[in-house]
N, C-alpha and C. Protein backbone atom coordinates (compact mmCIF):
# COMPACT_ATOMS: atom_id res chain seq x y z
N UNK A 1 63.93 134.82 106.28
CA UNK A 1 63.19 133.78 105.61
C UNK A 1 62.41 132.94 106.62
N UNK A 2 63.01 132.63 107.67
CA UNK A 2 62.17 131.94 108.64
C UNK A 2 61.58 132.59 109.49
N UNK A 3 61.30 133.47 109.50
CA UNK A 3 59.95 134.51 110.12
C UNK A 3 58.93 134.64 109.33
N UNK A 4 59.18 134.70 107.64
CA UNK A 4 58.48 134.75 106.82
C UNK A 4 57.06 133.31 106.31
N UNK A 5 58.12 132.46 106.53
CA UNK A 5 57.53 130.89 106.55
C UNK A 5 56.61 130.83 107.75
N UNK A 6 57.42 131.41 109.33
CA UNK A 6 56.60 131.09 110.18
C UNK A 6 55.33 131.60 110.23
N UNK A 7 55.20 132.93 109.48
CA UNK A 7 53.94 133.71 109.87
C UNK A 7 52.73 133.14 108.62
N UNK A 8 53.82 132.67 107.29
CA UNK A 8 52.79 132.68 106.75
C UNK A 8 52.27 131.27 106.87
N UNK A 9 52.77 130.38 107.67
CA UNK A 9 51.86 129.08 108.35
C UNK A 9 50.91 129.21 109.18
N UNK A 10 51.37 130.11 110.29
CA UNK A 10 50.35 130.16 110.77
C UNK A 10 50.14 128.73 112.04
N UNK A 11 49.39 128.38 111.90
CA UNK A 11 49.08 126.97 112.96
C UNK A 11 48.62 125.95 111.76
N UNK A 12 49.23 126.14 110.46
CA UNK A 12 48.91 125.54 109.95
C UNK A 12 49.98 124.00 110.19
N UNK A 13 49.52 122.67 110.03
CA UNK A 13 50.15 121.01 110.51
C UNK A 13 50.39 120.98 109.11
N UNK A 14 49.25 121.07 108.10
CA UNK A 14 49.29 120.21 106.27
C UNK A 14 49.86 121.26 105.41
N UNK A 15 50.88 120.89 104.91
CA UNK A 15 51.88 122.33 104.02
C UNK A 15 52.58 120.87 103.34
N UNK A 16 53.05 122.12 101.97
CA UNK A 16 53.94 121.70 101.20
C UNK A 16 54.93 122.79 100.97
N UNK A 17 56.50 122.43 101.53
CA UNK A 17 57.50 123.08 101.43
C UNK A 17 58.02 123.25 99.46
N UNK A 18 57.97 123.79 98.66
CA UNK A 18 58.42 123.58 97.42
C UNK A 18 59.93 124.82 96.96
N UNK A 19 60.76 124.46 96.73
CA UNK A 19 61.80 125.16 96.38
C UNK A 19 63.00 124.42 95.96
N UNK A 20 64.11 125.06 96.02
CA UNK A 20 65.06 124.60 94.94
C UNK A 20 66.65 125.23 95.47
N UNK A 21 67.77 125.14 95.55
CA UNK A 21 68.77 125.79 95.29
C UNK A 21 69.28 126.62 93.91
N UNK A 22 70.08 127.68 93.48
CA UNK A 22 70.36 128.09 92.45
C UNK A 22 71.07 126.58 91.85
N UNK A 23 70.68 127.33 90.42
CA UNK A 23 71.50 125.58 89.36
C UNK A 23 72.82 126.06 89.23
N UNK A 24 72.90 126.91 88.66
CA UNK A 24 73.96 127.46 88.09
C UNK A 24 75.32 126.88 88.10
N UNK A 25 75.86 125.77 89.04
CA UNK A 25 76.79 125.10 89.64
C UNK A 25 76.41 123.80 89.02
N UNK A 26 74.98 123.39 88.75
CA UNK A 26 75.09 122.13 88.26
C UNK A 26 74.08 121.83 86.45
N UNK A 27 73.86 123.46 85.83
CA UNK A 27 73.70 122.74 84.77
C UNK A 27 74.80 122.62 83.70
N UNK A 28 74.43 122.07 82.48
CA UNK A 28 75.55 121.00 82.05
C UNK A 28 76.21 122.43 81.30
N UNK A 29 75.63 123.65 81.19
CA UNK A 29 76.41 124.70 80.12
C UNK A 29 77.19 125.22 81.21
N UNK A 30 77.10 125.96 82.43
CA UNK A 30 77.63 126.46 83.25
C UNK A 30 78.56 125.48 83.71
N UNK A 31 78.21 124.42 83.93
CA UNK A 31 79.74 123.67 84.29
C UNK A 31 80.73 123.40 82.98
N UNK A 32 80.44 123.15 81.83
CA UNK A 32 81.23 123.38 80.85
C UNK A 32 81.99 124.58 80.60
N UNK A 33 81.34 125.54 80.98
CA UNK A 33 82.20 127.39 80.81
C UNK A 33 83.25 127.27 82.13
N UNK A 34 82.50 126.98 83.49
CA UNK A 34 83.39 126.71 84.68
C UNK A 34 85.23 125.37 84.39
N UNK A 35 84.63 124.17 84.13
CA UNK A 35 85.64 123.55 83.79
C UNK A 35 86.75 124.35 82.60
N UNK A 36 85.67 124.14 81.56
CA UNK A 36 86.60 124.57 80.20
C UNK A 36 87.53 126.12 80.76
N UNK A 37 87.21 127.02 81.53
CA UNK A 37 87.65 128.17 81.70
C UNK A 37 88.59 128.28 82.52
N UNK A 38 88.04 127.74 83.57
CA UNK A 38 89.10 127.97 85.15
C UNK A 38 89.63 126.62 85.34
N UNK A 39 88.80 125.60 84.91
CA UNK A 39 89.81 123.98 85.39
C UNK A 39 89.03 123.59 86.83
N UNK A 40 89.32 122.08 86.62
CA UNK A 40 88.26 121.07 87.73
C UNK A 40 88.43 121.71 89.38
N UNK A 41 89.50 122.30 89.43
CA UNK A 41 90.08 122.17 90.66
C UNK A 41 89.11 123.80 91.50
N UNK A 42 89.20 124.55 90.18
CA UNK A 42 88.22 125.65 90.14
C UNK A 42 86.59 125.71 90.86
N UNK A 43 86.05 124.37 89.52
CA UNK A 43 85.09 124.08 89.90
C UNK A 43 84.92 123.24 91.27
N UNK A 44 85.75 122.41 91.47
CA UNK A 44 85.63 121.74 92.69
C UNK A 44 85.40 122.43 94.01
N UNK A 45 85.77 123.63 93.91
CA UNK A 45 85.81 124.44 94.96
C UNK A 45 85.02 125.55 95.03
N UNK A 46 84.17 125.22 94.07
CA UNK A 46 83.00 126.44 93.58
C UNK A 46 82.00 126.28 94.99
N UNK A 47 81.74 127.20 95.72
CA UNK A 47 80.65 127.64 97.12
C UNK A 47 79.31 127.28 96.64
N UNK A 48 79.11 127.10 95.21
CA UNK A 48 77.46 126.88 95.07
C UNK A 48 77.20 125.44 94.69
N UNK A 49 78.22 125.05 94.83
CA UNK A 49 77.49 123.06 95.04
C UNK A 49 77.01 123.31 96.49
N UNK A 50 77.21 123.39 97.38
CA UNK A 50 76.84 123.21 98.69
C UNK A 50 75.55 124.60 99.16
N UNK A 51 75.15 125.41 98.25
CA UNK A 51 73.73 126.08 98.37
C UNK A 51 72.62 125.74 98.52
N UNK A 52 72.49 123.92 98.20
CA UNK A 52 71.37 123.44 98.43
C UNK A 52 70.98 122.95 99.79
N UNK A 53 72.24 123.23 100.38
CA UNK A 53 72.43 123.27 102.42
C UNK A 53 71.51 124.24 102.86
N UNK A 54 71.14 125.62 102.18
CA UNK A 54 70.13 126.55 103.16
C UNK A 54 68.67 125.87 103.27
N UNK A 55 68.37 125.37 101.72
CA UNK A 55 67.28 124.13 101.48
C UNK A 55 67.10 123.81 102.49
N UNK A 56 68.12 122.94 102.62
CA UNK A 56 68.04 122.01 103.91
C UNK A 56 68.29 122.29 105.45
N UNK A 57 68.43 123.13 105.41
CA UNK A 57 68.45 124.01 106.90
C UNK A 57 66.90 124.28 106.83
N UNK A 58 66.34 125.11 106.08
CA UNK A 58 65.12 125.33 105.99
C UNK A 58 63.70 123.77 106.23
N UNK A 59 64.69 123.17 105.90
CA UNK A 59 63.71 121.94 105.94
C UNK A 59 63.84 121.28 107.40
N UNK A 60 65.05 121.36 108.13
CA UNK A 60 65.17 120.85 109.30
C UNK A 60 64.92 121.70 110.01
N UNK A 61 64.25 123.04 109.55
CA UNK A 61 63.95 123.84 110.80
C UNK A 61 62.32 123.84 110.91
N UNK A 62 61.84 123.85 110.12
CA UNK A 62 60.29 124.20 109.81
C UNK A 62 59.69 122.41 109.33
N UNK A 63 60.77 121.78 109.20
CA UNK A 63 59.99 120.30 109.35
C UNK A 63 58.45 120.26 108.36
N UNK A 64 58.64 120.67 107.25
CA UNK A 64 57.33 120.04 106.30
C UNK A 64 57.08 119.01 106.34
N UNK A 65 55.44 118.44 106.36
CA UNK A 65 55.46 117.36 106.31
C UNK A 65 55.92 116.64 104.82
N UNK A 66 55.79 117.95 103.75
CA UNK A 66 55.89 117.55 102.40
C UNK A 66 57.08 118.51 101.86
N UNK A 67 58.17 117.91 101.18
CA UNK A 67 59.07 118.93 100.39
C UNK A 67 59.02 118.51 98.71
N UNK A 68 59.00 119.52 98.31
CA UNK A 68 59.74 119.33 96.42
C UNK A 68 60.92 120.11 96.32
N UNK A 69 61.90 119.59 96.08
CA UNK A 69 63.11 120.04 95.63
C UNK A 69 63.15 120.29 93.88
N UNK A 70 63.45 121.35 93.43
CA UNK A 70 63.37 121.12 92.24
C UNK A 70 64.94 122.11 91.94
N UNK A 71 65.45 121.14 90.75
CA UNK A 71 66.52 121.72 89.59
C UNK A 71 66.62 121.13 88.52
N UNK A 72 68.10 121.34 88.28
CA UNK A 72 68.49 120.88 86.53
C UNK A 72 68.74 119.50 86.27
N UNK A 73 68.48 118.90 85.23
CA UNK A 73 68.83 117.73 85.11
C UNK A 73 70.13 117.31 85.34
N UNK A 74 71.46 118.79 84.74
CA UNK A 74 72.87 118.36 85.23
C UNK A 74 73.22 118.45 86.61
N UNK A 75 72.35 118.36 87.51
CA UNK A 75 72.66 117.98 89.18
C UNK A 75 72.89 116.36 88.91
N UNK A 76 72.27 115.59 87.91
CA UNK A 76 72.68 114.12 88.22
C UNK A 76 74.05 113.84 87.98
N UNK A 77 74.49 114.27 87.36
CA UNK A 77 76.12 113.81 86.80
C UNK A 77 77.36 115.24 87.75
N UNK A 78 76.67 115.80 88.17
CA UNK A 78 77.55 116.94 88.39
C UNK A 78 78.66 116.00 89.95
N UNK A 79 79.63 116.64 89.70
CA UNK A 79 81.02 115.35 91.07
C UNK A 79 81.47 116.32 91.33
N UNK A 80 81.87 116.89 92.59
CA UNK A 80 82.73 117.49 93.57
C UNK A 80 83.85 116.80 94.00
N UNK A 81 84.98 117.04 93.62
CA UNK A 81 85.92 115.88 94.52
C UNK A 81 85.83 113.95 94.07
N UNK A 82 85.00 113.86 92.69
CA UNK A 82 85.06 113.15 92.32
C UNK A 82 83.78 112.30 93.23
N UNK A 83 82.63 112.73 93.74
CA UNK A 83 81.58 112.59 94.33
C UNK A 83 80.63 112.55 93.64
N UNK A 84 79.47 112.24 93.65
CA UNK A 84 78.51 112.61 92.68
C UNK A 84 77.78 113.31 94.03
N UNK A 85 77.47 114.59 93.50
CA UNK A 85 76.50 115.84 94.45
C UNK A 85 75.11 114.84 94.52
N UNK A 86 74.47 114.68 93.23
CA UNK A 86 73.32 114.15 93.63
C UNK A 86 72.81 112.85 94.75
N UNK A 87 73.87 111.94 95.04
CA UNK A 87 73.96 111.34 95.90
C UNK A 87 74.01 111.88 97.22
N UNK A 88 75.12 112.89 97.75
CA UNK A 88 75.30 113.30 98.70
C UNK A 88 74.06 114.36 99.22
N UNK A 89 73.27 114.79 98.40
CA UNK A 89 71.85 115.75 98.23
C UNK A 89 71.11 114.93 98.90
N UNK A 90 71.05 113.53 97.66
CA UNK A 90 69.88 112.80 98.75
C UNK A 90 70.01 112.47 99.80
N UNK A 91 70.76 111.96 100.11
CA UNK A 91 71.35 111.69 101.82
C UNK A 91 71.00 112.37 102.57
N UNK A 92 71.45 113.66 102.48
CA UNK A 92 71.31 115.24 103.35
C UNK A 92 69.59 114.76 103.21
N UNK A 93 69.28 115.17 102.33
CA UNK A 93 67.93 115.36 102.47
C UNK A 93 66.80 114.08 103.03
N UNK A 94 67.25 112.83 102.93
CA UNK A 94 66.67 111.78 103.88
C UNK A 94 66.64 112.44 105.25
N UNK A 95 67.26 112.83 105.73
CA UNK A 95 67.81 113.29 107.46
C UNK A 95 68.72 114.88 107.66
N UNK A 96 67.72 115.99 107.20
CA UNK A 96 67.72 116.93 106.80
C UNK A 96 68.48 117.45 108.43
N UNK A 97 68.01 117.04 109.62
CA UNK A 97 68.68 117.60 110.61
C UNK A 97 69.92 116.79 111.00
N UNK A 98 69.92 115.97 110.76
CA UNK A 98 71.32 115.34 111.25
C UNK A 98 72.69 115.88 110.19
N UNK A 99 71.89 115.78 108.57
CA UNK A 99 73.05 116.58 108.13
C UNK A 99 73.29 117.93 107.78
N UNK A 100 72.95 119.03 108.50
CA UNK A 100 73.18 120.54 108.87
C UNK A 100 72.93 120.70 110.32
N UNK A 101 73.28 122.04 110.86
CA UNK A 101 72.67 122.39 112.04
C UNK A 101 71.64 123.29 111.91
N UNK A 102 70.62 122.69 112.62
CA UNK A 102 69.50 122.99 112.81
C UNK A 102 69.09 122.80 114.54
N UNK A 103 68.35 123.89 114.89
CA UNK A 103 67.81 124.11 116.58
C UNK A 103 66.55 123.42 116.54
N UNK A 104 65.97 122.96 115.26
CA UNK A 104 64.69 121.81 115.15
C UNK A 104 64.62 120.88 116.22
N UNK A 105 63.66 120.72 117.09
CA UNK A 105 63.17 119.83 118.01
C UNK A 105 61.87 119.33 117.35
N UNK A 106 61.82 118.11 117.23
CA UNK A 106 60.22 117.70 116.77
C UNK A 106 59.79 116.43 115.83
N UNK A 107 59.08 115.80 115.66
CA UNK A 107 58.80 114.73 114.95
C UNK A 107 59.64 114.39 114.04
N UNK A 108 59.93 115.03 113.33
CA UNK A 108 61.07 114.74 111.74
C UNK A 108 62.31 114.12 111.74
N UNK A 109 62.05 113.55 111.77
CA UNK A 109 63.74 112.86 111.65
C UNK A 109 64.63 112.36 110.11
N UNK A 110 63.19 111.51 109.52
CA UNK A 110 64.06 111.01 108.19
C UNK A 110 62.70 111.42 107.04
N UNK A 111 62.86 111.63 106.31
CA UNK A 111 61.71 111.60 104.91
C UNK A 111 62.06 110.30 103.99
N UNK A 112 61.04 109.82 103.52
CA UNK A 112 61.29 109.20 102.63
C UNK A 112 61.17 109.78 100.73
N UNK A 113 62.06 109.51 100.23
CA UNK A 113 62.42 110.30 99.01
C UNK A 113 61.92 109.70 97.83
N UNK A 114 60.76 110.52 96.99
CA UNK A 114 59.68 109.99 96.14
C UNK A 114 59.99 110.36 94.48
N UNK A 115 60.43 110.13 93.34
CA UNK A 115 59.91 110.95 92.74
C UNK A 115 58.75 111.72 92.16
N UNK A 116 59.02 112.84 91.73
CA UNK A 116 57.19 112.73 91.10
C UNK A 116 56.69 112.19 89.96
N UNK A 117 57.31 111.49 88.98
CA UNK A 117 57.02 110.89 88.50
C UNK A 117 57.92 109.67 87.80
N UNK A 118 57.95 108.27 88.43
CA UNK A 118 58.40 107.12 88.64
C UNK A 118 58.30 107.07 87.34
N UNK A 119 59.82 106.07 86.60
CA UNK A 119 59.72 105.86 85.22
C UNK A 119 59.16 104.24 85.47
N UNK A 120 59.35 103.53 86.75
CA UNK A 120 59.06 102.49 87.12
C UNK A 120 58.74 101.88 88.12
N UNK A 121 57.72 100.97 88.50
CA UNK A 121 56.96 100.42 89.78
C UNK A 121 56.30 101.33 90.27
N UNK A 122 56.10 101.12 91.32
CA UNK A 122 54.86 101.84 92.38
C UNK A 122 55.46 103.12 92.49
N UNK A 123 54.30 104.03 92.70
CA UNK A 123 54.82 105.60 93.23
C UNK A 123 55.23 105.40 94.64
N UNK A 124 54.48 104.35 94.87
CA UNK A 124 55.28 104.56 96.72
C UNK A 124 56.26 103.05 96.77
N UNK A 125 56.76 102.97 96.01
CA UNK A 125 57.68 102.02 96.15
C UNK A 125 59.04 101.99 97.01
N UNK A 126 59.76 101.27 96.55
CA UNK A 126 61.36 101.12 97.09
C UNK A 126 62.38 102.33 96.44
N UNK A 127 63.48 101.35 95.88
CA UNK A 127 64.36 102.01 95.55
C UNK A 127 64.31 103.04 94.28
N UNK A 128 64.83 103.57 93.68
CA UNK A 128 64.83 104.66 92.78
C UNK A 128 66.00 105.06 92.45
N UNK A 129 66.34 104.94 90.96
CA UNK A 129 67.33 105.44 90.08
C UNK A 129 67.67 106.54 90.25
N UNK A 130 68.41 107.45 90.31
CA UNK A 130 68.90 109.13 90.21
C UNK A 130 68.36 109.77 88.81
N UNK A 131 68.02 108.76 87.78
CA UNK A 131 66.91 109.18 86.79
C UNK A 131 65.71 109.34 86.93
N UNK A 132 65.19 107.90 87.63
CA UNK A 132 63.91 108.55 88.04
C UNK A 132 63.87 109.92 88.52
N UNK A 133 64.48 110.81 88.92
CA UNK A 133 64.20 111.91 89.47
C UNK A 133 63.64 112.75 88.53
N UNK A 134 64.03 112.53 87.53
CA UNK A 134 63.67 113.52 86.19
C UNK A 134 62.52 114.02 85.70
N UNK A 135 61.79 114.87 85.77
CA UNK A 135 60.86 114.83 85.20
C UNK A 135 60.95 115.02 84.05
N UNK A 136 60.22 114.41 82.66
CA UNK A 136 60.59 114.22 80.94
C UNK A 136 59.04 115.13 80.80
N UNK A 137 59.16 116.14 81.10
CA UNK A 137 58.44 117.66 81.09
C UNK A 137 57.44 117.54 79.12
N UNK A 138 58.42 117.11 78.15
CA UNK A 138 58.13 116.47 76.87
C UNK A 138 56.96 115.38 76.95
N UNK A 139 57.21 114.88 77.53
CA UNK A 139 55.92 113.77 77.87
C UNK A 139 54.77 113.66 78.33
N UNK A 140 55.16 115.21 79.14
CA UNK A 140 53.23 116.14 79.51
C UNK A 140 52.91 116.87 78.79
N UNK A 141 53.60 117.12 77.36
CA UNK A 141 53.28 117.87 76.03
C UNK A 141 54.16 119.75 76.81
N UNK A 142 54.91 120.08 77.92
CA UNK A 142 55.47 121.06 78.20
C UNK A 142 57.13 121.10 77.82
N UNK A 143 57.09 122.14 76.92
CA UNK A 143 58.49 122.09 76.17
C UNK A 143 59.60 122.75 76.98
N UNK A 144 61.05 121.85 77.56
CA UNK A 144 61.86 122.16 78.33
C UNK A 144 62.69 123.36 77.70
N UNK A 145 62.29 124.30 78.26
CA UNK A 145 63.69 124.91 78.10
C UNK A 145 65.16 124.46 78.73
N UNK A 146 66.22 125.42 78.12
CA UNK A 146 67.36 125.33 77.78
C UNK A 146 68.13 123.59 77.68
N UNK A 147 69.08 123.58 78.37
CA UNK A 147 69.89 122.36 77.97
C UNK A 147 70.11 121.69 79.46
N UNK A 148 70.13 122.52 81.04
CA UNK A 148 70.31 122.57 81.86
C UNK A 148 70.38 120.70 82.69
């Protein structure tokens, strides 16, 4: 994957990194079959909460100036250990090299974390709800699939 990125940059500086981890771990039907089936302790220990780490390896290695992370809406409520993932996501992803290892040398250190579309104040504002993250896909007239 990172030979692939590198070549197809090129010497390119202005890029937008866009990708996602699998959901599967955090939408709201798959964690209902996971709990209801195997039990919390199951899910707690499920390997694909922490998939959104290659993301972020990828991001502390190749340093975009721009990333979109995209998934399910049940990443907001989804808890590991009684954690909320989406918290610990953003974090990672403020300071993408400090939290993975990465051989990244270079300008990047912290991003600042935007949504794309603010339910409130400035787009380049301050703080931000874990809702704001949402995009309400219904509201650009594009009909969401599933329940996720």
């Amino acid at each position: 994957m990172d030979r692939r990125i590198t070549e197809a940059l090129g010497k390119a500086t202005n890029w937008v990194l866009i990708g996602g981890p699998p959901c599967q771990a955090y939408s709201l039907v798959g964690r209902s079959r996971v709990i209801g089936g195997l039990g919390q302790a199951k899910y707690d220990s499920d390997p694909r909460h922490h998939l959104y780490k290659h993301y972020l390896r990828i991001i502390a290695e190749h340093q975009p100036p721009v990333f979109v992370m995209e998934n399910v809406k049940g990443l907001l409520s989804a808890k590991v250990k009684q954690e909320r993932i989406f918290d610990r996501i953003l974090d990672d992803l403020r300071n993408p090299r400090a939290a993975g290892k990465s051989s990244a040398k270079g300008k990047t250190d912290e991003y600042r974390l935007m949504p794309l579309v603010p339910t409130e104040g400035e787009l380049l504002g301050g703080f931000y709800a874990p809702e704001d993250f949402i995009i309400r896909s219904e509201k650009f007239g594009i009909r969401r699939r599933g329940i996720g």
